[in-house]
Each structure stands twice: as C-alpha cells, then as structure tokens.
C-alpha atoms as a PDB file:
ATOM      1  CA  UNK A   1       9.835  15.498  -8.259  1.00  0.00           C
ATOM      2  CA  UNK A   2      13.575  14.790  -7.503  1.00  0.00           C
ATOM      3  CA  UNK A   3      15.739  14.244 -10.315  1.00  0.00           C
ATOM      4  CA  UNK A   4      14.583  14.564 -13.704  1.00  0.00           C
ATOM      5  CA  UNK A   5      17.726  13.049 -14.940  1.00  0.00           C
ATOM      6  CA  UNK A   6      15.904  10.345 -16.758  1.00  0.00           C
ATOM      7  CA  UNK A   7      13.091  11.983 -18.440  1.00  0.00           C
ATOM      8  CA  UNK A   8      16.722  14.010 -20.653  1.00  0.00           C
ATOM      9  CA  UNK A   9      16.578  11.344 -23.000  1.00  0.00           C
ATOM     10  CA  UNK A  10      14.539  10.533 -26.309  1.00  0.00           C
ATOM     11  CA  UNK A  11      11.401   8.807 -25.495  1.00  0.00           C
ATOM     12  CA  UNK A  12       9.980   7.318 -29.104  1.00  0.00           C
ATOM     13  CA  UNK A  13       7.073   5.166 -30.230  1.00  0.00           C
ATOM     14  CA  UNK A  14       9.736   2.706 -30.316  1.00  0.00           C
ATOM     15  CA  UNK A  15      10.099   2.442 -27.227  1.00  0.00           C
ATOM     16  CA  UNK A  16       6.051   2.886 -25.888  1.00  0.00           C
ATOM     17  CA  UNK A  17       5.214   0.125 -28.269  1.00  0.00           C
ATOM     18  CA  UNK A  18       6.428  -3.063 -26.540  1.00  0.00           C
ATOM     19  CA  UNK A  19       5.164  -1.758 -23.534  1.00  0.00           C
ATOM     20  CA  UNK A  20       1.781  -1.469 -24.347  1.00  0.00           C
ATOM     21  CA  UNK A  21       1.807  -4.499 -26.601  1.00  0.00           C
ATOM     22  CA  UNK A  22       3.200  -6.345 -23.477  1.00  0.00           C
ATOM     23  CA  UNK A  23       0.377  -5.303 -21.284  1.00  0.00           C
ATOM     24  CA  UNK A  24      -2.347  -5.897 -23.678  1.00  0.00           C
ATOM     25  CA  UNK A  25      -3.509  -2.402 -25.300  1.00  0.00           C
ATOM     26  CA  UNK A  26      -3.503  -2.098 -29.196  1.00  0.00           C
ATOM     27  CA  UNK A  27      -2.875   1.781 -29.294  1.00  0.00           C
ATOM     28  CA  UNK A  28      -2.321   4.516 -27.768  1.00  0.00           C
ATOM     29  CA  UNK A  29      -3.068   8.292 -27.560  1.00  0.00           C
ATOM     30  CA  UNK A  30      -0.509  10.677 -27.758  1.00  0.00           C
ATOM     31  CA  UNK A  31      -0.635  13.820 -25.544  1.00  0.00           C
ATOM     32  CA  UNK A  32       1.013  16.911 -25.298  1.00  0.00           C
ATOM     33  CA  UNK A  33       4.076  17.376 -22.900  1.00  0.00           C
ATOM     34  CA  UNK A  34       5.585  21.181 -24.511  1.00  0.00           C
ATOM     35  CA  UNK A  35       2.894  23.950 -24.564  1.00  0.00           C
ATOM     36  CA  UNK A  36       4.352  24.812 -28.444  1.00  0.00           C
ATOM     37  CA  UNK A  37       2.653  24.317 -31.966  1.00  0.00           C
ATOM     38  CA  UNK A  38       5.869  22.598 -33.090  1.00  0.00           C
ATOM     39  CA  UNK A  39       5.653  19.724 -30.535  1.00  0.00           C
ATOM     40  CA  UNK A  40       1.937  19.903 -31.563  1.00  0.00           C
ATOM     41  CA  UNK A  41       2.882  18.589 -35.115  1.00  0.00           C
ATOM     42  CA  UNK A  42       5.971  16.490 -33.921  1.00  0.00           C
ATOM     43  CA  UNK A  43       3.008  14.209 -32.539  1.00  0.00           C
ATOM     44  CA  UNK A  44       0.916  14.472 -35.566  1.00  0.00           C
ATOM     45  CA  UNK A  45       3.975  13.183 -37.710  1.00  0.00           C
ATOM     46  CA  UNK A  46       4.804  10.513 -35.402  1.00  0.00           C
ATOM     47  CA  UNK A  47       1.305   9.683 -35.390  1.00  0.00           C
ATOM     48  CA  UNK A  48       1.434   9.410 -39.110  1.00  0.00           C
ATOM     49  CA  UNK A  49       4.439   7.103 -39.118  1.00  0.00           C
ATOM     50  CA  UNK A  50       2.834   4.828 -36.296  1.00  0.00           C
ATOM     51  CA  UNK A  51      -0.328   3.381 -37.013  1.00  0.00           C
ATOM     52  CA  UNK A  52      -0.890   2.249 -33.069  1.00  0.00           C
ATOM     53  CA  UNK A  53      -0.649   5.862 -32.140  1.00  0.00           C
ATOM     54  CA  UNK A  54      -4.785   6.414 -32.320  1.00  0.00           C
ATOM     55  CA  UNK A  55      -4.649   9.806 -32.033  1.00  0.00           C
ATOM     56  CA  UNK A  56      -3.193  13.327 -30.994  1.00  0.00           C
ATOM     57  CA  UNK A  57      -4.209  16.108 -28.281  1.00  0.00           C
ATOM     58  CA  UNK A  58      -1.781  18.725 -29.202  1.00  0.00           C
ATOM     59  CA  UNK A  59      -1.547  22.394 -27.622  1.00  0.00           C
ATOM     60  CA  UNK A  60      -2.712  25.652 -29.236  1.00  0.00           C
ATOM     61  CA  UNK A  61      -3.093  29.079 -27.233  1.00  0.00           C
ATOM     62  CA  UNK A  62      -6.804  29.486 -26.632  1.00  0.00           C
ATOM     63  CA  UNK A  63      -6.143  33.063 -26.766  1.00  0.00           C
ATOM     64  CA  UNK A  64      -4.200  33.721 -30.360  1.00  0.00           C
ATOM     65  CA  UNK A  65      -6.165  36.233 -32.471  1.00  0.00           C
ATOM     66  CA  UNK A  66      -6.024  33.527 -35.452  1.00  0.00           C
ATOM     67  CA  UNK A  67      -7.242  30.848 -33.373  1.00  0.00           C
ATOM     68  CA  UNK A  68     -10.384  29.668 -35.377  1.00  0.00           C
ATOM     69  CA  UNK A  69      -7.927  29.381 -38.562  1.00  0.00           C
ATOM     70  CA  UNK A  70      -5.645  27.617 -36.255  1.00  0.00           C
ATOM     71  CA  UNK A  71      -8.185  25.253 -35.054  1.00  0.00           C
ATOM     72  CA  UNK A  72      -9.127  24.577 -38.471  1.00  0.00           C
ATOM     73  CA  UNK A  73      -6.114  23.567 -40.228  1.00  0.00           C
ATOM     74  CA  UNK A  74      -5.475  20.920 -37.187  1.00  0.00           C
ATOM     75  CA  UNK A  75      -9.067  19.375 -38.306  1.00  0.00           C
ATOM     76  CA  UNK A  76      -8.340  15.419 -39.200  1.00  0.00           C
ATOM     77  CA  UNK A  77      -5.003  15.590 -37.499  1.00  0.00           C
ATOM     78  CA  UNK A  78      -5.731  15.808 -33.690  1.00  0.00           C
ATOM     79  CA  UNK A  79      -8.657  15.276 -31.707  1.00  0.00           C
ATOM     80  CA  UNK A  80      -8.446  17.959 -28.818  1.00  0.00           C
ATOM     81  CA  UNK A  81      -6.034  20.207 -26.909  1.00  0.00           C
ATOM     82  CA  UNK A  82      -4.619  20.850 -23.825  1.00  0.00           C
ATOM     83  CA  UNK A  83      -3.236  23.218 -21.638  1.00  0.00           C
ATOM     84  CA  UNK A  84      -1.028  23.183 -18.429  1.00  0.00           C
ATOM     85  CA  UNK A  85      -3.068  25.534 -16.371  1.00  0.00           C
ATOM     86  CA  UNK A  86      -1.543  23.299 -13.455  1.00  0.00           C
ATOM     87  CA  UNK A  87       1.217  25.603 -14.333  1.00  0.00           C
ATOM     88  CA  UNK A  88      -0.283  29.008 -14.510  1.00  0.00           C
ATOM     89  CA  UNK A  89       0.396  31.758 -12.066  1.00  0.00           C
ATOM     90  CA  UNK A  90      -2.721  33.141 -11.935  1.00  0.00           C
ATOM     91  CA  UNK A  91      -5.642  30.742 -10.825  1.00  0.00           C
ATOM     92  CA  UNK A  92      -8.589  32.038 -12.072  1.00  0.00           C
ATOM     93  CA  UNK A  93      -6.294  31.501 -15.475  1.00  0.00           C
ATOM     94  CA  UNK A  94      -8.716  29.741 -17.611  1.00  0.00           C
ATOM     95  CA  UNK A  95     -11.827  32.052 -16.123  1.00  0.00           C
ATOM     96  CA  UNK A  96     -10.530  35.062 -18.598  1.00  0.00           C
ATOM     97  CA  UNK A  97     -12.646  36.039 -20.718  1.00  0.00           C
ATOM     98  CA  UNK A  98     -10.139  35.538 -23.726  1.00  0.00           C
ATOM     99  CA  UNK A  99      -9.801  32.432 -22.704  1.00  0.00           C
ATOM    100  CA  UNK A 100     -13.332  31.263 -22.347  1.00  0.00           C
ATOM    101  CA  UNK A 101     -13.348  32.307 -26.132  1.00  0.00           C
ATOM    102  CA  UNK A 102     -10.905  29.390 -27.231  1.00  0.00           C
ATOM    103  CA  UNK A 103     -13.102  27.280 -25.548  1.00  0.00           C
ATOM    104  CA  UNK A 104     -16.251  27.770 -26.929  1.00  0.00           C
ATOM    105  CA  UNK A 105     -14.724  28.080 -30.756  1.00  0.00           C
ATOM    106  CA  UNK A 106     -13.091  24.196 -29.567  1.00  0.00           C
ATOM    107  CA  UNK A 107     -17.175  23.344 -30.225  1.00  0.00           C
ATOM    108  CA  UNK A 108     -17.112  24.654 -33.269  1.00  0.00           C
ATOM    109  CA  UNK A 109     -14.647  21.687 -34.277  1.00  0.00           C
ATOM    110  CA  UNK A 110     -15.710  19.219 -31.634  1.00  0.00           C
ATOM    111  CA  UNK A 111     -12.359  19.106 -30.171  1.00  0.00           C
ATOM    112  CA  UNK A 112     -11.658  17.647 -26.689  1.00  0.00           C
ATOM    113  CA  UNK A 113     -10.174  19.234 -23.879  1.00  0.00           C
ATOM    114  CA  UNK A 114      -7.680  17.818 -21.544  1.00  0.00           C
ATOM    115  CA  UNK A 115      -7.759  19.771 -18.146  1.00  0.00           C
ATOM    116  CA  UNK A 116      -4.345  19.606 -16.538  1.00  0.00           C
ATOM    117  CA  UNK A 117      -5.197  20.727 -12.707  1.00  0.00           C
ATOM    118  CA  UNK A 118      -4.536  20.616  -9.378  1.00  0.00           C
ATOM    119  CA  UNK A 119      -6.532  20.728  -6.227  1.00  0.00           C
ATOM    120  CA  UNK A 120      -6.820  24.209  -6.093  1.00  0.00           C
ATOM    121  CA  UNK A 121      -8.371  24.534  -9.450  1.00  0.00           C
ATOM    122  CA  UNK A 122     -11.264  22.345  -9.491  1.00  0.00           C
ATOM    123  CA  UNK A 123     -13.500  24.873  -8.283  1.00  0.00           C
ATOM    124  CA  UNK A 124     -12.998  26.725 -11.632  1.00  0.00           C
ATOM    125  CA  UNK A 125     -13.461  23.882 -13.674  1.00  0.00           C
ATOM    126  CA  UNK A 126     -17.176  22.824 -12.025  1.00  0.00           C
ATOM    127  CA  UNK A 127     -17.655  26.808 -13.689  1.00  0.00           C
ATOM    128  CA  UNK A 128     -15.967  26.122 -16.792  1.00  0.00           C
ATOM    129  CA  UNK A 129     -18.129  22.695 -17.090  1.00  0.00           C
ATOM    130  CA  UNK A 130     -21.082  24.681 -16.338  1.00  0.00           C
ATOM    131  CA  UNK A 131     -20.704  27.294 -18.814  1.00  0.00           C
ATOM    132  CA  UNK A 132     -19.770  25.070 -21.732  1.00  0.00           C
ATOM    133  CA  UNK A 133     -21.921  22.100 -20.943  1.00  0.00           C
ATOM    134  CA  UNK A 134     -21.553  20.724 -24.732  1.00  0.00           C
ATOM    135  CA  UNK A 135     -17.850  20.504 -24.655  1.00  0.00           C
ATOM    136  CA  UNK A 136     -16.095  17.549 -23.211  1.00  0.00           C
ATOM    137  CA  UNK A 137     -13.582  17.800 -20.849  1.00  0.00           C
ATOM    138  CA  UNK A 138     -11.080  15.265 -19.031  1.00  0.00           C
ATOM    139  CA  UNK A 139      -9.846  15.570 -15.714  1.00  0.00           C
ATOM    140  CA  UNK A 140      -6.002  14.933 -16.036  1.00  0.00           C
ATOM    141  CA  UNK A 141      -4.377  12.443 -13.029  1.00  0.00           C
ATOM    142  CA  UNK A 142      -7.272  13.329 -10.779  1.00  0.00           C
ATOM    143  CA  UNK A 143      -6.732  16.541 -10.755  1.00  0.00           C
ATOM    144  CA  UNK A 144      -3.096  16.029  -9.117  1.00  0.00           C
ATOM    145  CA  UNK A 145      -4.571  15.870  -5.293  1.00  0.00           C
ATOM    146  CA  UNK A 146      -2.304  15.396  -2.624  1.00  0.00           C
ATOM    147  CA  UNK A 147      -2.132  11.851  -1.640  1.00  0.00           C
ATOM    148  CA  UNK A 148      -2.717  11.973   2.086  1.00  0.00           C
ATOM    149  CA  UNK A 149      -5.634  12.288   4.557  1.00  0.00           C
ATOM    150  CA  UNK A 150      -5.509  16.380   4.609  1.00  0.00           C
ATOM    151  CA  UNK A 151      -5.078  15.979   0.982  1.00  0.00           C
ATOM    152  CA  UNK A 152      -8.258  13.735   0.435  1.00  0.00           C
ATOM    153  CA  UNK A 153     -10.709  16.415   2.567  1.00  0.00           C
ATOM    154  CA  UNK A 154      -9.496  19.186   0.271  1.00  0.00           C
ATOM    155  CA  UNK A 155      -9.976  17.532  -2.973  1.00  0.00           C
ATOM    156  CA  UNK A 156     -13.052  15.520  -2.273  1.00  0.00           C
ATOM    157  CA  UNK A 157     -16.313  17.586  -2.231  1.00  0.00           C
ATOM    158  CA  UNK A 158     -14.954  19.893  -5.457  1.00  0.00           C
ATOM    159  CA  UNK A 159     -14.139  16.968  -7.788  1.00  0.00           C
ATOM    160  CA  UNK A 160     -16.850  15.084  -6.905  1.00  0.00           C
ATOM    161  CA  UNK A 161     -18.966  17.833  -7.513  1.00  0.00           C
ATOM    162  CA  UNK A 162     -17.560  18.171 -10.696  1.00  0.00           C
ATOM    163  CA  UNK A 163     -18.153  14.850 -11.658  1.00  0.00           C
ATOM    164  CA  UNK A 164     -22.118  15.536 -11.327  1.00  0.00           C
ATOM    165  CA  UNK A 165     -21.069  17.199 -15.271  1.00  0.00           C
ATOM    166  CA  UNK A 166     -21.750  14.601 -17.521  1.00  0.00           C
ATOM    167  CA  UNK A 167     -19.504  16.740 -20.310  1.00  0.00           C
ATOM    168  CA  UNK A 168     -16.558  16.089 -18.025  1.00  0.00           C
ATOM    169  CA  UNK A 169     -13.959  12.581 -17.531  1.00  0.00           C
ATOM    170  CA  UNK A 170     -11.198  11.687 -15.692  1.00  0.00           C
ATOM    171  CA  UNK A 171      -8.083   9.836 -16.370  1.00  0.00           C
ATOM    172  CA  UNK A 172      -6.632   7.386 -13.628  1.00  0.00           C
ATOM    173  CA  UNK A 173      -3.056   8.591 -14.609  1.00  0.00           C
ATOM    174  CA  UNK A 174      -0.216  10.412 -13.035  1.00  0.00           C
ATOM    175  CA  UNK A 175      -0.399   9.612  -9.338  1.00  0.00           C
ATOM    176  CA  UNK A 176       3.159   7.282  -8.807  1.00  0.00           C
ATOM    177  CA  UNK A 177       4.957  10.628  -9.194  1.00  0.00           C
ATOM    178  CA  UNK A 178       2.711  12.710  -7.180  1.00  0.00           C
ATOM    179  CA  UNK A 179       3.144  11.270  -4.018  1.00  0.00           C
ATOM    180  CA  UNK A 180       6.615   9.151  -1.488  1.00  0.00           C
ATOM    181  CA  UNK A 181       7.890   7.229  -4.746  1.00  0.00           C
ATOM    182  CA  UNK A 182      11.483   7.193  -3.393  1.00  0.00           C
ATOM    183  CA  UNK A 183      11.685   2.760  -2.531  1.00  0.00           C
ATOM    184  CA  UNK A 184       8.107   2.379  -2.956  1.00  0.00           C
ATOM    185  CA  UNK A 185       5.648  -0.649  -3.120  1.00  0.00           C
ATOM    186  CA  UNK A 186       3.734  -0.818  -5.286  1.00  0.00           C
ATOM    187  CA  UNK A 187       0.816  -2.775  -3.186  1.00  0.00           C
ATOM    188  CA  UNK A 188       1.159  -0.513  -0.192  1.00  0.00           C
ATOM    189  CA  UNK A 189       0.790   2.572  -2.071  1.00  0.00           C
ATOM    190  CA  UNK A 190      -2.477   0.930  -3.672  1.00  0.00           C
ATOM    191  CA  UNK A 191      -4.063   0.324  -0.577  1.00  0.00           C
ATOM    192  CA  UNK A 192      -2.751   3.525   1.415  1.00  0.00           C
ATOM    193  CA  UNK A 193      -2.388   6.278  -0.448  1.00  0.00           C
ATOM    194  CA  UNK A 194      -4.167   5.705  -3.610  1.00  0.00           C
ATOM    195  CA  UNK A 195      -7.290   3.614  -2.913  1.00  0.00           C
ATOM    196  CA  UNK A 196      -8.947   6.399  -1.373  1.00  0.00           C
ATOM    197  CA  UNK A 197      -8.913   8.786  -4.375  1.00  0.00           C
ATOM    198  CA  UNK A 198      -9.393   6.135  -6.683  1.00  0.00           C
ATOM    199  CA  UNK A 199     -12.383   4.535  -5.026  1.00  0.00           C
ATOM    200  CA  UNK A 200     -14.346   8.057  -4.911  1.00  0.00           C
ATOM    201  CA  UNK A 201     -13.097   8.616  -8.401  1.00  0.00           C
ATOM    202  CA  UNK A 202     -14.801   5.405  -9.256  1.00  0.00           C
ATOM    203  CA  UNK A 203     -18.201   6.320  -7.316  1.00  0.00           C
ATOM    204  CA  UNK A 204     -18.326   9.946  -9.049  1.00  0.00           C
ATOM    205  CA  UNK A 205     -17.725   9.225 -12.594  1.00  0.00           C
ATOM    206  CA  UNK A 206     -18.837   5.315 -13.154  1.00  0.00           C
ATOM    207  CA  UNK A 207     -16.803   3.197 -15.204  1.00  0.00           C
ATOM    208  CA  UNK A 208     -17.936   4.892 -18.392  1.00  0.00           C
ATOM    209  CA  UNK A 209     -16.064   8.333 -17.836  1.00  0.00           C
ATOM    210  CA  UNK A 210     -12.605   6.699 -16.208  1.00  0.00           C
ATOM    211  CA  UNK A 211     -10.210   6.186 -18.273  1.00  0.00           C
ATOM    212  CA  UNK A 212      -6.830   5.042 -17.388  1.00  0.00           C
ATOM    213  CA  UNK A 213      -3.821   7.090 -18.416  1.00  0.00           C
ATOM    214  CA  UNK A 214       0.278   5.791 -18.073  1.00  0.00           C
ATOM    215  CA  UNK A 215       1.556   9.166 -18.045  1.00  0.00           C
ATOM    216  CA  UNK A 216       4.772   7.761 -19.793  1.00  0.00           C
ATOM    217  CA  UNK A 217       7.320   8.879 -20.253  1.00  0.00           C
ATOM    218  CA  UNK A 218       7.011  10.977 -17.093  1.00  0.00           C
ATOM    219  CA  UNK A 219       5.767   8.118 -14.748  1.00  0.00           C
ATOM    220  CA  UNK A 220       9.624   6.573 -15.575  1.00  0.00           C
ATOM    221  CA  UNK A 221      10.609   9.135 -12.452  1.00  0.00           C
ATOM    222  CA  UNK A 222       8.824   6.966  -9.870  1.00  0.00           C
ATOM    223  CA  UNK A 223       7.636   3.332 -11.743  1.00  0.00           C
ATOM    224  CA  UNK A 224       7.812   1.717 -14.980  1.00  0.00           C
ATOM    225  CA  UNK A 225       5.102   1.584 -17.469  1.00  0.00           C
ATOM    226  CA  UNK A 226       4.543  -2.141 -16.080  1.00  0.00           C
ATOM    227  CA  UNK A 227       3.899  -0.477 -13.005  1.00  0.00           C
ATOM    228  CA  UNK A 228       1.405   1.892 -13.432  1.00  0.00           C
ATOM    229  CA  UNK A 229      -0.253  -0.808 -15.150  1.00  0.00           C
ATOM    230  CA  UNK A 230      -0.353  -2.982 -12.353  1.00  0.00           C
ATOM    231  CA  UNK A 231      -1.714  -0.256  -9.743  1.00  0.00           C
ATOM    232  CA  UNK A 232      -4.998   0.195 -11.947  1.00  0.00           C
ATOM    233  CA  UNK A 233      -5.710  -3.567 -12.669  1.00  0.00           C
ATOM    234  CA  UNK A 234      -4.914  -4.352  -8.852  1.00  0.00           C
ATOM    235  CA  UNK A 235      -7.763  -1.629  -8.274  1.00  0.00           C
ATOM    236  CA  UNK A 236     -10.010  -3.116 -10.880  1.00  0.00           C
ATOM    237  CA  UNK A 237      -9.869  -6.515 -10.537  1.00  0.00           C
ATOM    238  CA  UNK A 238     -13.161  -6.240  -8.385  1.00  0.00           C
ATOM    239  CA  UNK A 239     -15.216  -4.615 -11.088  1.00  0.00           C
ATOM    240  CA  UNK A 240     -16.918  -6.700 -13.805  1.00  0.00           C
ATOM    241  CA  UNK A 241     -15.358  -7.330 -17.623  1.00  0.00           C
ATOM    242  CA  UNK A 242     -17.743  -4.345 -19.098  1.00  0.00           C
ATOM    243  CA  UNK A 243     -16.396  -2.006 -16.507  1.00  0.00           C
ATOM    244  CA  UNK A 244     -12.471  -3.285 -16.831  1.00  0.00           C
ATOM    245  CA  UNK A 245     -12.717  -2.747 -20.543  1.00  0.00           C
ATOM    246  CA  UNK A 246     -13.953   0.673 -20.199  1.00  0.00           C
ATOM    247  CA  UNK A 247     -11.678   2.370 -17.890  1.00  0.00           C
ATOM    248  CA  UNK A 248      -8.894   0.411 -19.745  1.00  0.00           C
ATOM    249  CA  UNK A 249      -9.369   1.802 -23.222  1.00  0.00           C
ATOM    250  CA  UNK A 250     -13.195   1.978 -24.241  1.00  0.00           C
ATOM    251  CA  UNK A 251     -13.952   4.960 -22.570  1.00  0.00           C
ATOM    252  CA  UNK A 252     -10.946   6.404 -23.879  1.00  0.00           C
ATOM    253  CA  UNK A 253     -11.620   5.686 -27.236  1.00  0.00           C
ATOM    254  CA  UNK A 254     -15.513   7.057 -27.031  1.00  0.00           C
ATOM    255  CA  UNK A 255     -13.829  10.456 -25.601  1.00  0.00           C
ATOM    256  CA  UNK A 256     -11.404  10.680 -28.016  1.00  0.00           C
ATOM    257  CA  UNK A 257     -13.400   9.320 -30.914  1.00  0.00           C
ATOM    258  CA  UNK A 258     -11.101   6.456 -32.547  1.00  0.00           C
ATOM    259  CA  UNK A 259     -11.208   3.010 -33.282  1.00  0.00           C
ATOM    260  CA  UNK A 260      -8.706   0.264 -32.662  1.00  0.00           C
ATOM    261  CA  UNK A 261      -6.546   0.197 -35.437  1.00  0.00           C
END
C-alpha cells in the first residue's frame, strides 16, 4: 500500500463526524482495525461517549477456551465480530474445526460476522455459509479482488456463488486502496476498474444485502472520505431512491440491528 505514514496519527470520532455529517449519514458503525480485546472495548467506550457511533463489531478469538463467557459479557455492547483471516497464513484458517466452534456459539448471541477476505478465500466462505446457514455474514470490500481483467475472472464465479447465501452481505468498501491510487481519478477508476466488480456485486446480492462501507481511516492512503463517497453515489445514481437508501445505510442498519439515533 505505499506509505502508511498517514494512517500514524490519532483518528477520533472527532474527526469522522463532520465527514459523515457533511455527506449526509446520521451515524456510523465502528469496526475493528487491531485483532485485541482492548481495542475491542476502546470502541465500545468511544461508542458510549458518541451517540452517532450506532454500534460496535469488535474482535474476540473464536478459538479461546472461555469464549462463550467472553461472548456473553460483550452482550448489549457490540453487535458482531470480526476477524482478519485476509491475514492468516494458513487458508483453510477459518475451516478448523476450533474455529467453526466460535462460530456456531456467535448464534447463540446473534452476533454478526464481518468476513475480512481476499480472492483466494471465497471458496471457504460459500462452505462456511453453508454450514452455518442461520448466521449472518458480510463480505468485507468485496472480498479485496484484484481490480483488473485477470482479477475479475478469478473472483467472479466464487463470490457470486456465494451470494446465492441469503445469510451472507457485502460491503461496497475498501477498493480506492486496493488498486493504482498513486494520481488517480476518481471518474476513471469508476468506470475502469471498479464498475465491473461493482456492477456484478450489484446483480448477486440486490440492493438489500449491499451496504456501503468508507473504510476510514484507512481509505485516507489513496482518497478522502469525500471520495469514497463520491465513487458509490456516482455508481448509484442509476438505481431508484428505495435501492440508494439501502446500500447507503438501511441495509446496514437491518444487518447490524440499530436505529438512527
């Protein structure tokens, strides 16, 4: 991703707020960045200081012998979890049995799941979808393809398989800093690079399971959160007020379970 030089600073609901205020959202959802339980309840205490901050998906590890005591005590104070299995060494990572166990005790508490992905992993998730068809799971940044023709044939037939789950979403997020972002515009990238993706994305999931994602503060490495903002209502313009609303915050809120503040 270049140089991270700008993502070493604090990044606080002080900043986030006039930013999503100036392009027309009333809250927000806060989502983990740190796989650790103490950025876990940073959030929840920023959350509880910020009343546009809707809600929390924090981390926990799936796999911790106290899990279901874990997952209990976070009741009330976040919504789901999520885990970086984009950054895993092993792939079938989240196909161990240990693993699979976190999972189905998340039902127990009706937590979400946020499932950050690549390419490469999709195949596991149409599994994990098809094992636990009661839990509901989000497809982070489109599963982080690569944004290029080559890229396109090797993402296409597994996500949009995987969007034939009705248990599973997907969040129109992270894709400035996933593909050229060095002098970029903005319109160009819209029309050749991301339309593609976001198009099928569209056709596979319906307006009713997108749901678009800023992925700020990292997005700051390639555009501003004006930016991203502009690349998904210059791709929705064409769709009709119901469907604009949804994949700009109602189908977000539905997953998540909160209501405007």
């Amino acid at each position: 991703m270049g140089d991270h030089a700008i993502l070493k600073q604090d990044y606080l609901p002080a900043h986030s707020e006039p930013c999503l205020r100036d392009n027309g959202f009333h809250g927000t959802i806060a989502v983990q960045a740190r796989q650790t339980s103490g950025e876990t309840d940073f959030l929840i205490d920023l959350k509880s200081d910020n009343e546009f901050i809707m809600a929390v998906v924090g981390w926990t590890d799936l796999m911790a012998d106290n899990l279901l005591i874990v997952l209990s005590n976070y009741q009330g104070k976040v919504v789901g979890f999520r885990h970086q299995i984009e950054d895993e060494s092993e792939l079938d990572f989240m196909l161990q049995p240990k693993f699979k166990r976190g999972l189905r005790m998340l039902g127990d508490y009706q937590y979400t799941f946020d499932l950050l992905v690549r390419t490469q992993h999709l195949e596991n998730c149409v599994r994990i979808a098809d094992e636990f068809p009661d839990q509901p799971f989000v497809i982070d940044h489109l599963g982080k393809p690569e944004y290029s023709s080559p890229g396109f044939d090797a993402w296409h037939s597994n996500f949009t398989e995987l969007a034939k789950r009705q248990n599973v979403y997907c969040k129109l997020s992270g894709m400035v800093t996933e593909t050229r972002y060095q002098d970029w515009d903005e319109e160009e990238l819209v029309i050749d690079e991301f339309l593609p993706f976001l198009d099928s994305a569209l056709e596979a999931f319906s307006a009713d399971r997108l749901m678009f994602g800023s992925d700020w503060p990292v997005c700051s490495l390639a555009a501003t959160f004006d930016e991203v903002c502009d690349i998904a209502n210059a791709f929705i313009k064409r769709l009709s007020t119901d469907e604009q609303e949804a994949i700009m915050g109602n189908t977000a809120a539905s997953f998540y379970h909160v209501n405007e503040p």
